[in-house]
Protein backbone atom coordinates (compact mmCIF):
# COMPACT_ATOMS: atom_id res chain seq x y z
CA UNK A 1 45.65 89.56 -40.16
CA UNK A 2 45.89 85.78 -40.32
CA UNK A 3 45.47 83.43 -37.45
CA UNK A 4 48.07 81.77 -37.02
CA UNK A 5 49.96 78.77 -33.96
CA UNK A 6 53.02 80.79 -32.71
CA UNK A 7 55.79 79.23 -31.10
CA UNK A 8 55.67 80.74 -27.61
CA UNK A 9 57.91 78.46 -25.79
CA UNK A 10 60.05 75.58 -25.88
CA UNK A 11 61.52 73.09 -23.39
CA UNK A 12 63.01 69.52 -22.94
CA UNK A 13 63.92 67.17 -20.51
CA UNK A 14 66.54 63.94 -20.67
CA UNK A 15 67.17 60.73 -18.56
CA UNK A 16 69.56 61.65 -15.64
CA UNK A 17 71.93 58.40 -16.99
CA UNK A 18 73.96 59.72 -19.77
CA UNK A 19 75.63 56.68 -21.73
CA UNK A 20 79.14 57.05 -23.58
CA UNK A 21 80.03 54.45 -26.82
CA UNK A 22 82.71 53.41 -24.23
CA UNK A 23 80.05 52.57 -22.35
CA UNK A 24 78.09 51.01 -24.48
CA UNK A 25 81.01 48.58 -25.81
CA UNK A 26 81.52 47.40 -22.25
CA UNK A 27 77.82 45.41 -22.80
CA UNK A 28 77.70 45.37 -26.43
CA UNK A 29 79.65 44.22 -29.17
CA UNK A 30 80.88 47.52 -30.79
CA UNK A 31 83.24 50.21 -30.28
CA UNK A 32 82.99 54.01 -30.24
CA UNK A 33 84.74 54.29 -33.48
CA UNK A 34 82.12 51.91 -35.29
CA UNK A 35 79.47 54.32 -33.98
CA UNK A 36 80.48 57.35 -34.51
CA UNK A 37 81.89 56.90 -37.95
CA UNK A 38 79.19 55.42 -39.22
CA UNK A 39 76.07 57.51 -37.51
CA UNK A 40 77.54 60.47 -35.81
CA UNK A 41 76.48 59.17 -32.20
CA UNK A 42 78.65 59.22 -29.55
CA UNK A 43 76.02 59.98 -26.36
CA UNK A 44 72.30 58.92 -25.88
CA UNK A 45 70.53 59.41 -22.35
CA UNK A 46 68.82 55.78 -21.17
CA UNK A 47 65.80 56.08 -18.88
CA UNK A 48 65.86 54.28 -15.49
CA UNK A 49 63.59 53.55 -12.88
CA UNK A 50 61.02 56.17 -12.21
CA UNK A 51 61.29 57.68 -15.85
CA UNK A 52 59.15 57.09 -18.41
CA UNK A 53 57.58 58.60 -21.37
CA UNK A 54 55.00 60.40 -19.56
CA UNK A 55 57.01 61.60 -16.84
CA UNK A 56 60.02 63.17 -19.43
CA UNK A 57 56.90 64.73 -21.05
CA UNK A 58 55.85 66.24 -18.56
CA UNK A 59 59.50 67.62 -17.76
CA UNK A 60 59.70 69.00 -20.99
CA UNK A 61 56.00 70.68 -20.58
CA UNK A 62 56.96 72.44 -17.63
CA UNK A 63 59.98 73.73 -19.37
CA UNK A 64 58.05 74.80 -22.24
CA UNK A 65 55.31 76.26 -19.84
CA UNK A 66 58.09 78.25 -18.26
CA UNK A 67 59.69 79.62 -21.83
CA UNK A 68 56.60 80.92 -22.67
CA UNK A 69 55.69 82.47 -19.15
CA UNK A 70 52.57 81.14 -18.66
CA UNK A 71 50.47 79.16 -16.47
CA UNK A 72 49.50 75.64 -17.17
CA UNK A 73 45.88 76.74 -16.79
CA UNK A 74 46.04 78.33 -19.81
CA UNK A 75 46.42 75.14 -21.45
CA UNK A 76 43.49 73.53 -23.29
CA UNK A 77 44.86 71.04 -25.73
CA UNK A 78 47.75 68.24 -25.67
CA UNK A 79 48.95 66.35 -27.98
CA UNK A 80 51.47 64.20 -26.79
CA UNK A 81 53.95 62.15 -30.06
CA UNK A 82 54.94 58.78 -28.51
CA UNK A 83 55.28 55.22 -29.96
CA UNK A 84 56.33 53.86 -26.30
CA UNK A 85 53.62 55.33 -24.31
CA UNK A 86 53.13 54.22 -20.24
CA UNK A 87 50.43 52.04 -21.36
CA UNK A 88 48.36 50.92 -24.07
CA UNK A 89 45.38 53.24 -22.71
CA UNK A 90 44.69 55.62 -21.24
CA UNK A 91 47.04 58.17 -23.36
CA UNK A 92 50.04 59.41 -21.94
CA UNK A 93 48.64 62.68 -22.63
CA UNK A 94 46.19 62.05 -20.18
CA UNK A 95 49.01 61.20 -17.56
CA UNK A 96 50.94 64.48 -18.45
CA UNK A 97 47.60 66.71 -18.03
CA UNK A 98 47.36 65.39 -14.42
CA UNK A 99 50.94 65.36 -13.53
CA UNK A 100 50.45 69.69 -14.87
CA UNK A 101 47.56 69.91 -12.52
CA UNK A 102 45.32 70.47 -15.36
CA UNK A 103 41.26 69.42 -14.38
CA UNK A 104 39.91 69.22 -17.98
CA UNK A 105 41.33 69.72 -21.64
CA UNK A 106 41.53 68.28 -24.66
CA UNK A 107 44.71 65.36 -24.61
CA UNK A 108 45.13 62.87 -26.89
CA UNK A 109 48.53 60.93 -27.92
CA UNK A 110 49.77 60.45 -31.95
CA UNK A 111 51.67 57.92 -33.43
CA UNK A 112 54.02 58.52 -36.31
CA UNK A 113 57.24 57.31 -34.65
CA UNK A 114 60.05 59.86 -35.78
CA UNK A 115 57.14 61.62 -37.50
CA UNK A 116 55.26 61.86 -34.68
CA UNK A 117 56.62 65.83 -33.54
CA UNK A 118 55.14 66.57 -37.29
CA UNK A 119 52.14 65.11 -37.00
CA UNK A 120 51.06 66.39 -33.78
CA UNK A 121 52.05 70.22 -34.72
CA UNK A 122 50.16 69.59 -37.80
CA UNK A 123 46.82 68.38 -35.94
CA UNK A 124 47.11 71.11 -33.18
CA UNK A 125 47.97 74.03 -35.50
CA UNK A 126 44.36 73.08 -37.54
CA UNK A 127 42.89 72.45 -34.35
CA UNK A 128 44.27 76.35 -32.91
CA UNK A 129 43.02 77.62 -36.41
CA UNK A 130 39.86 76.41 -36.07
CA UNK A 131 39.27 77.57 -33.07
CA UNK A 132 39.13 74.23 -30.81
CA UNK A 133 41.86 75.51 -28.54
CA UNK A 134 43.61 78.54 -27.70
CA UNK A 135 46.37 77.32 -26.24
CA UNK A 136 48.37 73.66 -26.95
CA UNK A 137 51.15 71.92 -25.84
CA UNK A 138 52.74 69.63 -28.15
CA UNK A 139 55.10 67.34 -27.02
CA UNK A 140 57.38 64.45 -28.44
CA UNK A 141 58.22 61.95 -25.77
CA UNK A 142 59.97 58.37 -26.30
CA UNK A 143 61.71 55.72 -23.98
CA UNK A 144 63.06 53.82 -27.21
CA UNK A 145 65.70 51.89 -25.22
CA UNK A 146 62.60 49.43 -23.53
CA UNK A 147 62.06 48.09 -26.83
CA UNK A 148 65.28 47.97 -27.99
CA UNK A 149 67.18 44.25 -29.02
CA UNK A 150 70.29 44.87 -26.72
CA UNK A 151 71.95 41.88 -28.77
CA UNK A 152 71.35 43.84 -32.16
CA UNK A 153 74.60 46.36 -32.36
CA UNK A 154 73.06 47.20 -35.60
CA UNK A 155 70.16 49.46 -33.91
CA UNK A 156 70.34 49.33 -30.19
CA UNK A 157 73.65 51.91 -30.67
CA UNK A 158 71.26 54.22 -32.28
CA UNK A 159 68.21 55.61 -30.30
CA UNK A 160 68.05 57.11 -26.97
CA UNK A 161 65.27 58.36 -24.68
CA UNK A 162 64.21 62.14 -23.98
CA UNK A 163 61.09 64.26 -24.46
CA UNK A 164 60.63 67.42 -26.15
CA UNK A 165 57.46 70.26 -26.50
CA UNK A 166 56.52 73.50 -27.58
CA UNK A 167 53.51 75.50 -26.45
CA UNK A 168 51.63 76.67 -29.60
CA UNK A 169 49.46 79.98 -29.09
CA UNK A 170 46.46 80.76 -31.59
CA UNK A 171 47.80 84.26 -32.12
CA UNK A 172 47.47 87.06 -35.13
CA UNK A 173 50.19 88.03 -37.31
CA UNK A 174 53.29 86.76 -39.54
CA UNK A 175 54.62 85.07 -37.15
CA UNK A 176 53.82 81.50 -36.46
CA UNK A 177 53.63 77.85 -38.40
CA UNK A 178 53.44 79.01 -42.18
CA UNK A 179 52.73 75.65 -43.75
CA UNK A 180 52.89 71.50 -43.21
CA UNK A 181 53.03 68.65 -45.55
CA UNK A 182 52.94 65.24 -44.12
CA UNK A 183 52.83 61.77 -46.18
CA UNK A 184 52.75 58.14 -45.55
CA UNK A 185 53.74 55.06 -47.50
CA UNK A 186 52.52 51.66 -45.45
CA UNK A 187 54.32 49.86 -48.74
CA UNK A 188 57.55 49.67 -46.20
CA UNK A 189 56.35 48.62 -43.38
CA UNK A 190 58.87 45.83 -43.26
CA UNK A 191 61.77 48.01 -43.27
CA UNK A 192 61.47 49.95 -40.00
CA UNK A 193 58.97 48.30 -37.28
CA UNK A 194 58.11 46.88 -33.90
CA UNK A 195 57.86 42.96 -34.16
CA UNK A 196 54.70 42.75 -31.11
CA UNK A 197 51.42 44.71 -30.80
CA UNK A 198 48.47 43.73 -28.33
CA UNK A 199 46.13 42.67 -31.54
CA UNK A 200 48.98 40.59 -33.34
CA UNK A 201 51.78 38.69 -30.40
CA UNK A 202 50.07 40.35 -26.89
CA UNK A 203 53.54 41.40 -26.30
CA UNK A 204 55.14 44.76 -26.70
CA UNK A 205 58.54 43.10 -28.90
CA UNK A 206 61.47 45.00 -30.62
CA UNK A 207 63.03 47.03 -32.66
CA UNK A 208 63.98 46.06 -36.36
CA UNK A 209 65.40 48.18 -38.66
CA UNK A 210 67.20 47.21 -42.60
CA UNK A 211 69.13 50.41 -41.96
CA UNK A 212 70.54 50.87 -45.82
CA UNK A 213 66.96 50.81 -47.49
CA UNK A 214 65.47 53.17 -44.46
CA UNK A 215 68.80 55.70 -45.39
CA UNK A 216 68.20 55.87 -49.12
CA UNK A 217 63.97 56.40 -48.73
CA UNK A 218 65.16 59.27 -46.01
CA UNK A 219 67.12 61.35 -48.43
CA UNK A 220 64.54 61.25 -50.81
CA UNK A 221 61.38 61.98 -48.97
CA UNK A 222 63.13 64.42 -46.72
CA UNK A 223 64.43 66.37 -49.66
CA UNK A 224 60.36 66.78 -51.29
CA UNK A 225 58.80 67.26 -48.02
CA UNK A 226 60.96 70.37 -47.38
CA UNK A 227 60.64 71.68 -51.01
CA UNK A 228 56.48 70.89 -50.53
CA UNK A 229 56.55 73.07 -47.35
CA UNK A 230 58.13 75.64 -48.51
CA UNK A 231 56.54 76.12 -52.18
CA UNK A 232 52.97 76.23 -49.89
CA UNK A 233 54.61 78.66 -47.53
CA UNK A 234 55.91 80.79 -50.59
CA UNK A 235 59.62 80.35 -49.29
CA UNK A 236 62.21 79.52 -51.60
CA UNK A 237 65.61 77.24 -49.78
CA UNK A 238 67.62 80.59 -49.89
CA UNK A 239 65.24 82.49 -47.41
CA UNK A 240 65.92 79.88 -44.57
CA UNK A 241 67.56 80.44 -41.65
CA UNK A 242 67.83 77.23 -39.90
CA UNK A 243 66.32 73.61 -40.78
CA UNK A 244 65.98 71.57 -37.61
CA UNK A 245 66.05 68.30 -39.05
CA UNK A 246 64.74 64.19 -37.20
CA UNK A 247 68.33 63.41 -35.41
CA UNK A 248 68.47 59.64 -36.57
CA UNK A 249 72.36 59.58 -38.77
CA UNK A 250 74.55 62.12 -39.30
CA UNK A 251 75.24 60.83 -42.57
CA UNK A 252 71.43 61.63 -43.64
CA UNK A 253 71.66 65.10 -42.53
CA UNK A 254 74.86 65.37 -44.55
CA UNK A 255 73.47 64.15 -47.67
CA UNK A 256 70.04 65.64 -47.17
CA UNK A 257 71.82 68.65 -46.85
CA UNK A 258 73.85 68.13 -50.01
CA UNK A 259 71.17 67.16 -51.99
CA UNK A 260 69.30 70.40 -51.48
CA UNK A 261 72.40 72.57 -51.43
CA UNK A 262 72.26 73.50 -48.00
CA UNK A 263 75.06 75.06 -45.82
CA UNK A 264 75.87 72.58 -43.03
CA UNK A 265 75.82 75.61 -41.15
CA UNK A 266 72.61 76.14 -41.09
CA UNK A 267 71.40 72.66 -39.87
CA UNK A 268 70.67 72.01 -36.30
CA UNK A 269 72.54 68.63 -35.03
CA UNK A 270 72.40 67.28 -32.19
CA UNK A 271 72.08 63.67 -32.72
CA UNK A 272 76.05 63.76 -31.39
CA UNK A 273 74.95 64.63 -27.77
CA UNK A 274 70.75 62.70 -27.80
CA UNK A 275 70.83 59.62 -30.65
CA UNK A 276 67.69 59.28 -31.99
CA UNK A 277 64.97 59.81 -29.77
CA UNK A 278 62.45 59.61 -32.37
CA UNK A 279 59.29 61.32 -31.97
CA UNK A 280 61.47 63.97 -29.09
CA UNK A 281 64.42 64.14 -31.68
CA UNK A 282 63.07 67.60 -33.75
CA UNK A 283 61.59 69.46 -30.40
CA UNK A 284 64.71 68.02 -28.67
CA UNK A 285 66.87 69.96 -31.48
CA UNK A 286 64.64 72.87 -31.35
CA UNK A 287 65.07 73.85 -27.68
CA UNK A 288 68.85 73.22 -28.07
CA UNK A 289 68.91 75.75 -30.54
CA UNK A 290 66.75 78.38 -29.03
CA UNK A 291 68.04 78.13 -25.57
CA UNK A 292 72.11 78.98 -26.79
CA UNK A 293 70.51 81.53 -28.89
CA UNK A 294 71.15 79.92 -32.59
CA UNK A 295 67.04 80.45 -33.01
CA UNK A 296 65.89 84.16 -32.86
CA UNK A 297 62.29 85.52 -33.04
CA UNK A 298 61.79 86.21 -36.44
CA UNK A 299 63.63 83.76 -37.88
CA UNK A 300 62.46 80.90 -40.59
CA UNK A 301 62.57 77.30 -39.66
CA UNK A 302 62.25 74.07 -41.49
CA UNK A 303 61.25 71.12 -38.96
CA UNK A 304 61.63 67.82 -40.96
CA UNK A 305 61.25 63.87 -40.01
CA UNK A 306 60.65 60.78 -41.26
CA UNK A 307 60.17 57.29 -39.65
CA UNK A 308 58.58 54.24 -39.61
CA UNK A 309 55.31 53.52 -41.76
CA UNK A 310 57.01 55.09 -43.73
CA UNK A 311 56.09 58.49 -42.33
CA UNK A 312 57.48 61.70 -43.26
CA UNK A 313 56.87 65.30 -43.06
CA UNK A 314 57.93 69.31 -42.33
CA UNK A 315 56.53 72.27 -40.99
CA UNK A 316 58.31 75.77 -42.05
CA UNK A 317 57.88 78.02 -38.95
CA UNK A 318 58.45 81.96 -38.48
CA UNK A 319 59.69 81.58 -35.15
């Protein structure tokens, strides 16, 4: 039998403020039938005081902790997906392994933005395979709105904040993740990005986004990554049961999902209800859909994302 990271749990955890595009136009210069017609959107949950990327984490890890049945003393690796972590150092991980009460284990944070979820199931699957942990919790975490342009209707109406994680058990048998592909492209760096950084302006800055050139590389990428996945998983399109896909546009799942020849009912959306909460947007989707019972043991999975870097990646699961 092959060792393999099983899905044992999953869990997630939002902002108590739930904003409306009413709400939204009251402050900025849009309209809820700009926003949803053109990105699908019409809720995101904003962090307020008290809330930040570590502590949604760590709502989400108790969640997951709690799907699985287990105790957080079982844990022995985090990997925490964040691009707005509580500071520059120490990790957030490291904030979330206190806040469970756990004394020592490995915790570390990645950084792929809307990636990120890939990335970090990627590392800790290797990591569970090769016998450096047991038993992981991976988590995507973001508070996106504090470094958001609030003047720039353009991106500020997309992203929201929230936190999503799985625990991953190092367990034999089919089930479990089958394969990963990730990629990067720093060529684009420009076209997606956060104008500050401690080495470059000392300050944290902004958002900026050329939102037409970002859709058109997403289609593409997203479209290979999956087929790569699967061809190393020995899947074929037809033998999938649900693709939980990075919730950033509507329109990209559409035509991701057109390009491939996918039914629309078989992709998990939920970028309606969250935005895009980047690195949180796939385990975010992924809870939703296990919780109302959509995602059944058993069942194959395509997790896709792409964002800034470019970054982009899947996993194909047997849940």
């Amino acid at each position: 039998m092959s060792l393999r990271s099983v899905i044992a749990g999953t869990g997630s955890a939002l902002p108590a403020r739930r904003v409306s595009n009413a709400e939204l136009a009251e402050t900025v210069d849009t309209s809820d039938e700009w926003i949803v017609e053109r990105t699908g959107i019409r809720f995101r949950h904003l962090a307020g005081e008290g809330e930040t990327t570590a502590t949604l984490a760590a709502g989400a890890a108790r969640a997951a902790l709690a799907s699985a049945g287990i105790d957080a003393s079982e844990i022995d690796l985090i990997v925490l997906a964040t691009s707005t972590p509580d500071q520059t150092f120490p990790a957030s991980a490291t904030i979330v392994q206190t806040a469970l009460g756990i004394p020592d284990c490995i915790a570390f944070d990645v950084q792929a933005v809307c990636s990120g979820f890939l990335y970090a199931i990627t590392v800790a699957d290797n990591m569970l395979r090769g016998g450096a942990a047991r038993c992981a919790l991976v988590i995507g975490s973001e508070t996106f709105s504090r470094i958001l342009d609030w003047e720039d209707r353009g991106t500020c109406v997309l992203f929201g904040d929230g936190a999503g994680a799985v625990v991953l058990r190092a367990e034999e048998g089919e089930r479990g993740v089958l394969a990963s592909r990730l990629h990067a492209d720093g060529r684009h760096n420009q076209l997606l990005y956060v104008d500050g950084g401690p080495s470059t302006t000392g300050t944290v800055g902004k958002l900026r986004m050329r939102g037409k050139e970002v859709f058109r590389h997403a289609v593409v990428n997203l479209a290979a990554v999956m087929g790569e996945a699967l061809d190393a998983a020995g899947l074929s399109f037809e033998e999938v049961d649900w693709v939980v896909p990075h919730q950033a546009n509507r329109r990209i799942l559409d035509a991701t999902a057109r390009k491939l020849g996918l039914s629309p009912d078989k992709i998990v959306i939920t970028v309606d209800e969250h935005a895009n909460t980047s690195a949180a947007s796939v385990p975010l989707a992924l809870d939703v859909a296990v919780r109302d019972g959509r995602i059944a043991r058993g069942d194959i999975v395509v997790l896709e994302a792409m964002g800034g870097g470019f970054t982009w990646g899947a996993s194909v699961v047997r849940f």
